[in-house]
C-alpha atoms as a PDB file:
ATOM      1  CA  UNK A   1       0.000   0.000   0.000  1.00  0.00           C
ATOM      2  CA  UNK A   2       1.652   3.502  -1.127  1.00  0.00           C
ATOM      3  CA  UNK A   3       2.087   6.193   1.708  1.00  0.00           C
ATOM      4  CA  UNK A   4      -0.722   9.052   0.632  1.00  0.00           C
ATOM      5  CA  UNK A   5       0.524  12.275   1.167  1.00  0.00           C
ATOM      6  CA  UNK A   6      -0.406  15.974   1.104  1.00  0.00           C
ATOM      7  CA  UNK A   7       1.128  18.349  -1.657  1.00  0.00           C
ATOM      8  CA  UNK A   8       2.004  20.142   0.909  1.00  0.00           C
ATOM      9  CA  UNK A   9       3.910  17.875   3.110  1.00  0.00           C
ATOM     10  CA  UNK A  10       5.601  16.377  -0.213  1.00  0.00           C
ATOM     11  CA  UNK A  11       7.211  19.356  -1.246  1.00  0.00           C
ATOM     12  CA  UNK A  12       8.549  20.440   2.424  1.00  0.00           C
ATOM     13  CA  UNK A  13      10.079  16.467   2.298  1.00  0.00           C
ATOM     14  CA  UNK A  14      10.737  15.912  -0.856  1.00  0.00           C
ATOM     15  CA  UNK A  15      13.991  14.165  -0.077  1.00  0.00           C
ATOM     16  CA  UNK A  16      12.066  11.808   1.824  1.00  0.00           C
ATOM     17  CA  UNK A  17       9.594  11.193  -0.236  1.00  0.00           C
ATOM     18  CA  UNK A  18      12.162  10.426  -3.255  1.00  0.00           C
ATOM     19  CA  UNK A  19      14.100   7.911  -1.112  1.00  0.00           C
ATOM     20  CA  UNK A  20      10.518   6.119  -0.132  1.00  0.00           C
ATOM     21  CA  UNK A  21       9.801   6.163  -3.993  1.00  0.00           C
ATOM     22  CA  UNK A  22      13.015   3.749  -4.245  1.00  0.00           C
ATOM     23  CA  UNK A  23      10.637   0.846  -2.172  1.00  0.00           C
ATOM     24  CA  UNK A  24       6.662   1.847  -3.043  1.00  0.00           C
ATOM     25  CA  UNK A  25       5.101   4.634  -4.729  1.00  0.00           C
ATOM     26  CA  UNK A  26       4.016   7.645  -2.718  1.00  0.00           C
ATOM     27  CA  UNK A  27       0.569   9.058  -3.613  1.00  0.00           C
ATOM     28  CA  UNK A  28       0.278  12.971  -3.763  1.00  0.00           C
ATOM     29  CA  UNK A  29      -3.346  14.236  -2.847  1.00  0.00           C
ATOM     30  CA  UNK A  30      -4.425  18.046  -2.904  1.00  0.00           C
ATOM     31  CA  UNK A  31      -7.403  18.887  -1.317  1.00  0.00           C
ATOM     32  CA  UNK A  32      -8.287  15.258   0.000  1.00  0.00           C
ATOM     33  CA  UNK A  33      -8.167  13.492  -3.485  1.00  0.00           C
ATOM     34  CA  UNK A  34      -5.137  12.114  -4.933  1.00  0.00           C
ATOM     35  CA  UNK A  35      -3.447  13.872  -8.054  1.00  0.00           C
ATOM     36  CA  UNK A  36      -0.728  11.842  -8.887  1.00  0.00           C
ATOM     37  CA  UNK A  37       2.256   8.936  -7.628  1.00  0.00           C
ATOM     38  CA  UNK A  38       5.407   9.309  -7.022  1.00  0.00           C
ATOM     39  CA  UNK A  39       7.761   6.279  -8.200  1.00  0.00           C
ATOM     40  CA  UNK A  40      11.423   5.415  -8.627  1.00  0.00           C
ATOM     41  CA  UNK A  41      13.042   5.823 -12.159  1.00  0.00           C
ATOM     42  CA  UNK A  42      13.068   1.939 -12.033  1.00  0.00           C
ATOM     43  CA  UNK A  43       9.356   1.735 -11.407  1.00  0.00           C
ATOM     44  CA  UNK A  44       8.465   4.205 -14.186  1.00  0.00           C
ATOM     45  CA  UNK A  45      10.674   2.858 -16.661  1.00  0.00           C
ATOM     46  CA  UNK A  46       9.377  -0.384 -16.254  1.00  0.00           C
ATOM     47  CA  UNK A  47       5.746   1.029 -16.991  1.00  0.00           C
ATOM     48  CA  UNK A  48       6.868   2.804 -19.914  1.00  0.00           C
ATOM     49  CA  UNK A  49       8.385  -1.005 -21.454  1.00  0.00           C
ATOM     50  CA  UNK A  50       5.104  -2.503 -20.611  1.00  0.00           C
ATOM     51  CA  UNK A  51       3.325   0.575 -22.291  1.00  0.00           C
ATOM     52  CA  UNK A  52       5.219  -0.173 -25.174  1.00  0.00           C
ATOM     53  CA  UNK A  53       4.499  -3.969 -25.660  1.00  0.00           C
ATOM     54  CA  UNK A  54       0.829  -3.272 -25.756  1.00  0.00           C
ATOM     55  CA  UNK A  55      -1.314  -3.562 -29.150  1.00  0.00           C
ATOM     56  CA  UNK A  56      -4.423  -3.761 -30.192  1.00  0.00           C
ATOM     57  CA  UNK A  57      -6.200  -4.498 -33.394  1.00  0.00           C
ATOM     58  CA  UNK A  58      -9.438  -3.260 -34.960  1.00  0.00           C
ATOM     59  CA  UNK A  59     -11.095  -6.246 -35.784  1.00  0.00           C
ATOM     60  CA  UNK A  60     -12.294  -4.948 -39.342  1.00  0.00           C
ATOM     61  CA  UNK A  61      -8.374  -4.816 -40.470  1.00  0.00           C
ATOM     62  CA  UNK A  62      -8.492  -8.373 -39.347  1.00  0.00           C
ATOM     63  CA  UNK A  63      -8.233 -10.889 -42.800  1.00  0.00           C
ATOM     64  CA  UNK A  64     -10.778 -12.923 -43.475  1.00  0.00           C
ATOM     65  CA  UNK A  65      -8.508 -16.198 -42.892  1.00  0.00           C
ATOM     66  CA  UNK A  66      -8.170 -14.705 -39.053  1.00  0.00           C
ATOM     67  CA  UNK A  67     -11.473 -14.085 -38.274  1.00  0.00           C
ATOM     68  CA  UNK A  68     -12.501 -17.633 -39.713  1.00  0.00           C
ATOM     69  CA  UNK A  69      -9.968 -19.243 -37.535  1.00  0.00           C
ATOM     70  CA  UNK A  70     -10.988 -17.201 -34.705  1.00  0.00           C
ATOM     71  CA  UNK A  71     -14.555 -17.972 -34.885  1.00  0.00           C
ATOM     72  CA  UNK A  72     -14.177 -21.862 -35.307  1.00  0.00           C
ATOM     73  CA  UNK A  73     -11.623 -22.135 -32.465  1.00  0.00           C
ATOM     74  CA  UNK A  74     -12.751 -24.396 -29.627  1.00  0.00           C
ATOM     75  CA  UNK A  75     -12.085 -24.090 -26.020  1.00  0.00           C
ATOM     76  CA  UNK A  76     -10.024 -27.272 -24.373  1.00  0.00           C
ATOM     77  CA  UNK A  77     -12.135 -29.730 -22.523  1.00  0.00           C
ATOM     78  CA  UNK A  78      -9.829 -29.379 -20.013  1.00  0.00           C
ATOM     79  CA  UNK A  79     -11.439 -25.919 -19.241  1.00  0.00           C
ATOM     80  CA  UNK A  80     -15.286 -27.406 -19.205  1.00  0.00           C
ATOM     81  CA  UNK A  81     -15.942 -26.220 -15.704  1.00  0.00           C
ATOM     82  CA  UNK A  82     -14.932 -22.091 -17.197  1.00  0.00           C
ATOM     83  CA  UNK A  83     -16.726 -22.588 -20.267  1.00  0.00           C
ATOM     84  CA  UNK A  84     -19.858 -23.651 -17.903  1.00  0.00           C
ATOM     85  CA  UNK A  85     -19.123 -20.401 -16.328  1.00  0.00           C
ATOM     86  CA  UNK A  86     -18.905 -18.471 -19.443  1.00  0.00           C
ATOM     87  CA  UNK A  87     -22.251 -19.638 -21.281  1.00  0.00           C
ATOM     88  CA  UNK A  88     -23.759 -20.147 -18.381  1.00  0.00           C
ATOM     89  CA  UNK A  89     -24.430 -24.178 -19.843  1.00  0.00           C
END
């Protein structure tokens, strides 16, 4: 759980806030709500790599060879009791 802080209290300790950013990110709240976090270079850099590796498609630019192997996949039986849970069968 990150340490929430005031604005006001971050900037009078900011050197203690940046070495608590090394372990856990600090939350920043103004006025009661929180406005940001605090976190390590580490921390954010490994956000930024994880950013990165994320894609998405639109499913129209999708060939038609995709979407007909996508639509006649089958779940393993191994996974019965989920699709149960899924179809509600």
């Amino acid at each position: 759980m990150s340490e929430r802080v005031p604005a006001s209290e971050f900037t009078k300790n900011f050197g203690r806030y940046r070495m608590l950013a090394q372990r856990e990110a600090v939350a920043v709240s103004s006025h009661g709500q929180i406005t940001g976090y605090f976190v390590g270079a580490h921390e954010y850099e490994e956000l930024l790599k994880l950013k990165g590796n994320r894609r998405s498609f639109a499913t129209a630019d999708l060939s038609d060879e995709r979407v007909k192997a996508i639509t006649s996949s089958r779940m393993d039986r191994r996974h019965k009791t989920r699709k149960a849970r899924l179809t509600g069968r």
